[in-house]
C-alpha atoms as a PDB file:
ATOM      1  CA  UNK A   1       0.000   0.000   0.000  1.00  0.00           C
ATOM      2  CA  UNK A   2       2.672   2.318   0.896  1.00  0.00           C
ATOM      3  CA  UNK A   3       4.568   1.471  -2.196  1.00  0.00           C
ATOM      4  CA  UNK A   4       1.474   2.510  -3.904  1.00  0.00           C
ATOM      5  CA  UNK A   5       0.991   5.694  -2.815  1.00  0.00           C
ATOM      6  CA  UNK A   6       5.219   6.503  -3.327  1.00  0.00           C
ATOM      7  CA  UNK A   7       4.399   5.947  -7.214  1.00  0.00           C
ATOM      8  CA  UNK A   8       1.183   8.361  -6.717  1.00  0.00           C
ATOM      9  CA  UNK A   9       3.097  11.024  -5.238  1.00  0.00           C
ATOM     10  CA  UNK A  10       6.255  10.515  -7.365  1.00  0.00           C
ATOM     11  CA  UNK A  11       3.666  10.497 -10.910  1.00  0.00           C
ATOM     12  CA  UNK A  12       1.905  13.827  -9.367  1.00  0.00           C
ATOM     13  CA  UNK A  13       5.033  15.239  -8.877  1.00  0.00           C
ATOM     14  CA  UNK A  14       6.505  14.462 -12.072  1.00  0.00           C
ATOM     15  CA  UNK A  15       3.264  15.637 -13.598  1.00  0.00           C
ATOM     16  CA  UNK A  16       3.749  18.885 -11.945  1.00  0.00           C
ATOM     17  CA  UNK A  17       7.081  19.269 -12.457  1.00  0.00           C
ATOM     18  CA  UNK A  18       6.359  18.544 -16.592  1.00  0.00           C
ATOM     19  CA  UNK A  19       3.460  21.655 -16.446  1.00  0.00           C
ATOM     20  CA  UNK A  20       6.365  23.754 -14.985  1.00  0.00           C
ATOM     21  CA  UNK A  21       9.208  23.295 -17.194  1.00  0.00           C
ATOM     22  CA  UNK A  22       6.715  23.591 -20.137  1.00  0.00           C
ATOM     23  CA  UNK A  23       4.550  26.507 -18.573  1.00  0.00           C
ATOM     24  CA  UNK A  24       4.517  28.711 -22.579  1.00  0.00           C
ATOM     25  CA  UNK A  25       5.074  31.742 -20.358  1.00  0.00           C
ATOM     26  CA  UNK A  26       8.387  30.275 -19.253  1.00  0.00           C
ATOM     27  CA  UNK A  27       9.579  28.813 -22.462  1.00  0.00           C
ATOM     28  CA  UNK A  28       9.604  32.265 -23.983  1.00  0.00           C
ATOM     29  CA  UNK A  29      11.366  33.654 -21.337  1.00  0.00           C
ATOM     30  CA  UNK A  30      14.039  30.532 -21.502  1.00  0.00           C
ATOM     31  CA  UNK A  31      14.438  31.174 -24.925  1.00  0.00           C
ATOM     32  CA  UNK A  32      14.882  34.716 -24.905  1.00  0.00           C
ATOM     33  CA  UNK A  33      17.339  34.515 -22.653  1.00  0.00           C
ATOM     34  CA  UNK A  34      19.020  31.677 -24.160  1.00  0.00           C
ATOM     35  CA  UNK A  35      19.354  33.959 -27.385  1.00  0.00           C
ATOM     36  CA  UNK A  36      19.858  36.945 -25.705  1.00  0.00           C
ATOM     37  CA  UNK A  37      21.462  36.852 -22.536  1.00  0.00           C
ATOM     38  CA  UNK A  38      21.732  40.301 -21.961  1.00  0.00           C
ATOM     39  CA  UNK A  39      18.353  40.923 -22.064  1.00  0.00           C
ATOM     40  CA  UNK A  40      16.553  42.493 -19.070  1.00  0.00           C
ATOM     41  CA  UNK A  41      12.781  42.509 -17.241  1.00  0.00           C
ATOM     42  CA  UNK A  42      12.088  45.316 -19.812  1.00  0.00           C
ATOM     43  CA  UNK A  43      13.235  43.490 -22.716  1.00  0.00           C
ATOM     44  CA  UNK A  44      11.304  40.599 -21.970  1.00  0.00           C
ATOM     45  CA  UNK A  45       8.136  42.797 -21.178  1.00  0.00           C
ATOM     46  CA  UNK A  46       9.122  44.284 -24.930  1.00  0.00           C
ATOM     47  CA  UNK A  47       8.694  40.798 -26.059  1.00  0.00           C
ATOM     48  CA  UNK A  48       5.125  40.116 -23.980  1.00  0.00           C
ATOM     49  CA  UNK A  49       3.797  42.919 -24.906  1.00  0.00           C
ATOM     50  CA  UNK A  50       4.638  43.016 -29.021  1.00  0.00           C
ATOM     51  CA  UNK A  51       2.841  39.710 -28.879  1.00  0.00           C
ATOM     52  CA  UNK A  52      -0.675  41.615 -28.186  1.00  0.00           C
ATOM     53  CA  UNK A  53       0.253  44.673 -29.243  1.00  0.00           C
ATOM     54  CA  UNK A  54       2.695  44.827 -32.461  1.00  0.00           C
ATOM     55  CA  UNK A  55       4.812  47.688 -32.634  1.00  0.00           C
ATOM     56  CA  UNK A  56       2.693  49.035 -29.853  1.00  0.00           C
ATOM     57  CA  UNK A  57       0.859  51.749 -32.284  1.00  0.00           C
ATOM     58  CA  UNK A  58      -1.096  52.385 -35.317  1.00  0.00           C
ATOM     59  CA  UNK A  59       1.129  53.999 -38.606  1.00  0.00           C
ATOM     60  CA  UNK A  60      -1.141  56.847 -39.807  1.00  0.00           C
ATOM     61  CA  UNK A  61       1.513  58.239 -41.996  1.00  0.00           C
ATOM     62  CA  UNK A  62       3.025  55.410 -44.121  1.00  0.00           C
ATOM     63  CA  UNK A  63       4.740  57.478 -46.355  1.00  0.00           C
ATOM     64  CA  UNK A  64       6.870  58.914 -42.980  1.00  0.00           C
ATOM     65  CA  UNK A  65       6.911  54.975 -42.241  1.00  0.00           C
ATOM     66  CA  UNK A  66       8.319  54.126 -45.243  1.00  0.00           C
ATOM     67  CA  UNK A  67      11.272  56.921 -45.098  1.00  0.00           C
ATOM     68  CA  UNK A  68      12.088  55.754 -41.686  1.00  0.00           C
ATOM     69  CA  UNK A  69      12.396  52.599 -42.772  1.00  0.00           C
ATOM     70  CA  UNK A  70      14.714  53.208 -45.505  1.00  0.00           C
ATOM     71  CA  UNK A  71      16.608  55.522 -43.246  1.00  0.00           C
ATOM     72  CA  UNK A  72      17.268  52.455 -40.533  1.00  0.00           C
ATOM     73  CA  UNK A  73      18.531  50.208 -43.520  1.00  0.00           C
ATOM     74  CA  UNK A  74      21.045  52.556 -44.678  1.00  0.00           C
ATOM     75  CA  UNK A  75      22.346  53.334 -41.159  1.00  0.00           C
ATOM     76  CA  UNK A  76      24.132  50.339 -40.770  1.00  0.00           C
ATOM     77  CA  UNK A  77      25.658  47.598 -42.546  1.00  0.00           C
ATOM     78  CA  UNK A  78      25.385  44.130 -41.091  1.00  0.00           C
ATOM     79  CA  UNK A  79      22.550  42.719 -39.291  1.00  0.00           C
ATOM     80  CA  UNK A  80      22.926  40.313 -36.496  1.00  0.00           C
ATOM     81  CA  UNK A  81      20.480  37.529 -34.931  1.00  0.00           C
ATOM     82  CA  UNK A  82      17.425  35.546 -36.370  1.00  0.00           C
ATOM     83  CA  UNK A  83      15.907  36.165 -39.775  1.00  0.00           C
ATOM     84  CA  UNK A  84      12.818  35.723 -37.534  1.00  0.00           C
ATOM     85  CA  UNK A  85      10.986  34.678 -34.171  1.00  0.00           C
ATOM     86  CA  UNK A  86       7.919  34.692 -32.533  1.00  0.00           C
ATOM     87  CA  UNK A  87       6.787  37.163 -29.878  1.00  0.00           C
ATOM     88  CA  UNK A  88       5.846  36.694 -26.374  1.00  0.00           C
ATOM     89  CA  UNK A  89       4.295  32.864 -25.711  1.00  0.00           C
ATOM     90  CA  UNK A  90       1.473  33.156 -28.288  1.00  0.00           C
ATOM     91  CA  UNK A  91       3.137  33.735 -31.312  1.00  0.00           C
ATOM     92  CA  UNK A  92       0.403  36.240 -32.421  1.00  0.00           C
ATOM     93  CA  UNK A  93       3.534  38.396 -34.279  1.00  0.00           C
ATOM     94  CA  UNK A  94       6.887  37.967 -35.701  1.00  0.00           C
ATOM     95  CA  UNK A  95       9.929  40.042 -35.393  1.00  0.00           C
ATOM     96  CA  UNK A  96      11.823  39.937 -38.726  1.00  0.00           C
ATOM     97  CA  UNK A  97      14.978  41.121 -38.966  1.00  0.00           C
ATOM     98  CA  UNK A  98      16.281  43.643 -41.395  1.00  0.00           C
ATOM     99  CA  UNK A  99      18.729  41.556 -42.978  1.00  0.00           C
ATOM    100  CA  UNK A 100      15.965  39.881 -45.014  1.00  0.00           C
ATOM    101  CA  UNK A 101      15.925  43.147 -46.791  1.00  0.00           C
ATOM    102  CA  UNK A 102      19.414  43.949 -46.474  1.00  0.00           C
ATOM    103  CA  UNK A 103      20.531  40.299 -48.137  1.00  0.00           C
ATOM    104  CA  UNK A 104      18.179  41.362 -50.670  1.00  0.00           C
ATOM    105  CA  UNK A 105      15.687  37.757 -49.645  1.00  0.00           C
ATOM    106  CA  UNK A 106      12.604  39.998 -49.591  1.00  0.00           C
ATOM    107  CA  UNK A 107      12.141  42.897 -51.692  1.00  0.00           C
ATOM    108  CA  UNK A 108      11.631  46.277 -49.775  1.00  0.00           C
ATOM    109  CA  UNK A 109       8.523  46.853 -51.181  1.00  0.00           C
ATOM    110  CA  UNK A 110       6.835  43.153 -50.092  1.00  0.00           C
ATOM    111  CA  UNK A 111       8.605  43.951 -46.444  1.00  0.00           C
ATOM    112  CA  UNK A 112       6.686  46.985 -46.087  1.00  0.00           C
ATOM    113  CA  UNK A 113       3.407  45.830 -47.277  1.00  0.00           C
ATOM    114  CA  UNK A 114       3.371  43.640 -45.036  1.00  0.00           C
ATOM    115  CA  UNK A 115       4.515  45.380 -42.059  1.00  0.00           C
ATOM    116  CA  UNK A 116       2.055  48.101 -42.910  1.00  0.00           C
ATOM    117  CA  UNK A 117      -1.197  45.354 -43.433  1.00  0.00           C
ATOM    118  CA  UNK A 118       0.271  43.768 -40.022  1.00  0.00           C
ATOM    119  CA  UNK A 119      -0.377  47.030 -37.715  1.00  0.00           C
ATOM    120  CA  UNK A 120      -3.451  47.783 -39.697  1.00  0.00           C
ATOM    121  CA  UNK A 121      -5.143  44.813 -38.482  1.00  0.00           C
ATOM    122  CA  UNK A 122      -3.686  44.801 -34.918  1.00  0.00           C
ATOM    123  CA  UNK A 123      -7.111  44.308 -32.499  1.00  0.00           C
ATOM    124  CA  UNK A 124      -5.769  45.951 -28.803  1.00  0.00           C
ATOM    125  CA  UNK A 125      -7.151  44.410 -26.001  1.00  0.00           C
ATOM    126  CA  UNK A 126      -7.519  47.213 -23.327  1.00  0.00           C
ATOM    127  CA  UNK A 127      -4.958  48.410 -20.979  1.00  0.00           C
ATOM    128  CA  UNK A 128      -6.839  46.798 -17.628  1.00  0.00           C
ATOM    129  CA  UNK A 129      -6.261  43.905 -19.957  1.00  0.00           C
ATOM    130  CA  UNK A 130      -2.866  44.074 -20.368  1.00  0.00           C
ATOM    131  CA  UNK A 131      -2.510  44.730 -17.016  1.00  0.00           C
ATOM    132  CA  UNK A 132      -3.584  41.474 -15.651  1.00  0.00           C
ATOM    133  CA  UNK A 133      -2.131  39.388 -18.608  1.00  0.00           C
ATOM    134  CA  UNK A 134       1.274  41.122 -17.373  1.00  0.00           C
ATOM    135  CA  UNK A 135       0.491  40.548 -13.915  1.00  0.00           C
ATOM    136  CA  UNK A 136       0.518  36.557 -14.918  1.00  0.00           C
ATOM    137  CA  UNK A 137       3.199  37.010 -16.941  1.00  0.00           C
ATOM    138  CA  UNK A 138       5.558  38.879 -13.889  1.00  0.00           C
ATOM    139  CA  UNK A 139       4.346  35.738 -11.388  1.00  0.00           C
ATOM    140  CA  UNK A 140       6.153  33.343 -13.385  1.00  0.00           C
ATOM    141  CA  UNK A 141       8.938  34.831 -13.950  1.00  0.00           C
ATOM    142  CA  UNK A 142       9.420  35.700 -10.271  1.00  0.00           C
ATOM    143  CA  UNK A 143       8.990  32.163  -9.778  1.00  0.00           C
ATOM    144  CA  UNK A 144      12.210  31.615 -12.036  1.00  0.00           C
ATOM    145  CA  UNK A 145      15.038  33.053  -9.736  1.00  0.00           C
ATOM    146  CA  UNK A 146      16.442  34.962 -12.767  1.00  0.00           C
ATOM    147  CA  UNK A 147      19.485  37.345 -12.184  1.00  0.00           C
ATOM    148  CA  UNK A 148      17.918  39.686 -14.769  1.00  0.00           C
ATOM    149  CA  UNK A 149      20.240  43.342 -14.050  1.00  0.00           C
ATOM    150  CA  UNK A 150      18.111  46.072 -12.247  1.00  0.00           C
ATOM    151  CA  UNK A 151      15.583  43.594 -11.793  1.00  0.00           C
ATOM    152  CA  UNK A 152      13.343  45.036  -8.392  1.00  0.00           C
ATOM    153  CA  UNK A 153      14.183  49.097 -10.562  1.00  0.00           C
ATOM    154  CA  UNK A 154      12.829  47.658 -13.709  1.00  0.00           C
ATOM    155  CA  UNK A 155       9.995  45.816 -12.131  1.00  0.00           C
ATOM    156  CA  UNK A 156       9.031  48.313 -10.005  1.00  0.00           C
ATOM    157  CA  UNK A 157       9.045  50.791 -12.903  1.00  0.00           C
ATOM    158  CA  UNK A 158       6.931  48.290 -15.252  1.00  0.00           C
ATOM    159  CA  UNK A 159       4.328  48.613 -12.754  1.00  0.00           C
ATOM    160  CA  UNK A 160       4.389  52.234 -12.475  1.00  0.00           C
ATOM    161  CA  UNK A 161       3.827  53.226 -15.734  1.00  0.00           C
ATOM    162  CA  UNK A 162       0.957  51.003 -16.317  1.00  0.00           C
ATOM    163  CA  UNK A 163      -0.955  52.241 -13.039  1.00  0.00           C
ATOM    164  CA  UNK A 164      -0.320  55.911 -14.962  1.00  0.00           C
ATOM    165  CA  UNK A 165      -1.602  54.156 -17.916  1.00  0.00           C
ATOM    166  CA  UNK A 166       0.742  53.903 -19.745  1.00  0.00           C
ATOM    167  CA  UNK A 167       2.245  50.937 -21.665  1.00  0.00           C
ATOM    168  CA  UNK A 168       5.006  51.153 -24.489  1.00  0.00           C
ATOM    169  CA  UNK A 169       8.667  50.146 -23.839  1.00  0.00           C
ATOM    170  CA  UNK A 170      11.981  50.167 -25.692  1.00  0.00           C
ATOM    171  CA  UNK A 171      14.732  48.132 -25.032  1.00  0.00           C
ATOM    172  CA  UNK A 172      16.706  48.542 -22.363  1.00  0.00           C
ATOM    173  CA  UNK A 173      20.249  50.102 -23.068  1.00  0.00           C
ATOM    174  CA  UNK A 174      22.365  46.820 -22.312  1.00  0.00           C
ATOM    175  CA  UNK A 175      20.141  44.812 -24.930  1.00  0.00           C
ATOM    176  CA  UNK A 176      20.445  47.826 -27.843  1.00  0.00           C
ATOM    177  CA  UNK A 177      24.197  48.160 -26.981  1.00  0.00           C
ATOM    178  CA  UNK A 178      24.777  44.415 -26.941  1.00  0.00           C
ATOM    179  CA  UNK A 179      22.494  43.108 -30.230  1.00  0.00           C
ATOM    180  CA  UNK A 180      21.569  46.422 -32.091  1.00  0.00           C
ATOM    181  CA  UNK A 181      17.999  45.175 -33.319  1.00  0.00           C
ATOM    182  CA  UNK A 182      16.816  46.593 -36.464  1.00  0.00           C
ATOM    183  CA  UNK A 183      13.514  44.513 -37.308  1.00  0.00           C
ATOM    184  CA  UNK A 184       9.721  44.953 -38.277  1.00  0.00           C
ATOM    185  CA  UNK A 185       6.582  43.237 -36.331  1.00  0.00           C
ATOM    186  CA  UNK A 186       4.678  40.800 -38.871  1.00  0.00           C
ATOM    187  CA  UNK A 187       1.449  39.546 -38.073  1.00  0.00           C
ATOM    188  CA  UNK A 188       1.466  35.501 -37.972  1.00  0.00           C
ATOM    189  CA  UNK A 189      -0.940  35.229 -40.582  1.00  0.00           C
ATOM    190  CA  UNK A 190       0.866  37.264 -42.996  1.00  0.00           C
ATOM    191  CA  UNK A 191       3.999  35.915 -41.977  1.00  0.00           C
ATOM    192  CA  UNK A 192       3.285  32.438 -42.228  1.00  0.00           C
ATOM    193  CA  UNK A 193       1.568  32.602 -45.835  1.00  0.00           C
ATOM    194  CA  UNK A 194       3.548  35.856 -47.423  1.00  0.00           C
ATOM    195  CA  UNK A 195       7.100  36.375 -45.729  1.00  0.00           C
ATOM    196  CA  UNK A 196       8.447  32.501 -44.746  1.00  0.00           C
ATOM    197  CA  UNK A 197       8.012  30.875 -47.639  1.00  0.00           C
ATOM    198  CA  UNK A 198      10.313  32.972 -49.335  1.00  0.00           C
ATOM    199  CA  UNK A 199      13.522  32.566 -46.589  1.00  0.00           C
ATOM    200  CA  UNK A 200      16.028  30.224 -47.015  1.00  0.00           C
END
């Protein structure tokens, strides 16, 4: 009988310990880490947030959008990281790196169409919204013991802004010094059917 109840314990243990280590919230921050280690609480709220919100804002001026755009290509001359990857734990966008451009994979023209269509069609959930889905978000990654830099500032901060309602990040200084991003949010849809099947 005793044995019994060992291998019931040890199975709801092991069952517990699975939901854990494959929690979606925690994968993304494990892998965002993993692929850029100097990354800090605000990058990874960057990355939670661009995968309800985009960019974070609606272009109303894609002719300034498109200038800007050509302006951040010409400023430097080699990309770095991914050709792609998914935002947040849902996967609702795609960052995609510059260099598809740059390499001359995608035309500039397809890019921007479908960067433009992509923030069109963003629905926002509200900022009470947000709120809470960050809230979740925070718990496990408090949970994870990470040795993020200016972690209780950042955190604190995070909080702070939202409660004056407000939402949008950047990335933290250590993260732009260490990776220089230059890359465009992609809707999944488009993505998937317009963008990926023409990488390598």
């Amino acid at each position: 009988m005793r044995s019994a109840i060992t291998i019931i314990a040890v199975t709801i243990f092991l069952f517990s310990c699975k939901g854990t280590t494959n929690d979606p919230i925690r994968v993304a921050v494990e892998n965002q880490l993993k692929a850029y280690p100097e990354s800090t609480l605000q990058d990874l709220y960057k990355n939670f947030f661009q995968d309800y919100f985009g960019p974070g804002h609606l272009v109303s001026d894609t002719t300034a959008a498109g200038a800007y755009l050509n302006r951040e290509l010409a400023s430097y001359d080699n990309a770095t990281g991914a050709y792609y990857e998914p935002t947040g734990y849902k996967g609702n966008f795609y960052r995609v790196n510059l260099s598809v451009v740059k390499e001359g994979i995608i035309s500039r023209e397809v890019f921007f169409d479908a960067f433009i269509r992509s923030v069109s069609n963003i629905q926002f959930i509200t900022l009470e919204e947000w709120t809470k889905e960050w809230a979740q978000i925070d718990s496990v990654i408090q949970t994870m013991n990470l040795s993020l830099a200016n972690y209780a500032q950042e955190r604190e901060r995070i909080f702070s802004l939202l409660e004056q309602g407000q939402y949008i990040m950047h990335h933290s200084e250590s993260f732009s010094k260490a990776y220089d991003p230059h890359y465009r949010i992609i809707e999944r849809k488009i993505f998937s059917e317009e963008i990926l099947p023409l990488l390598p």
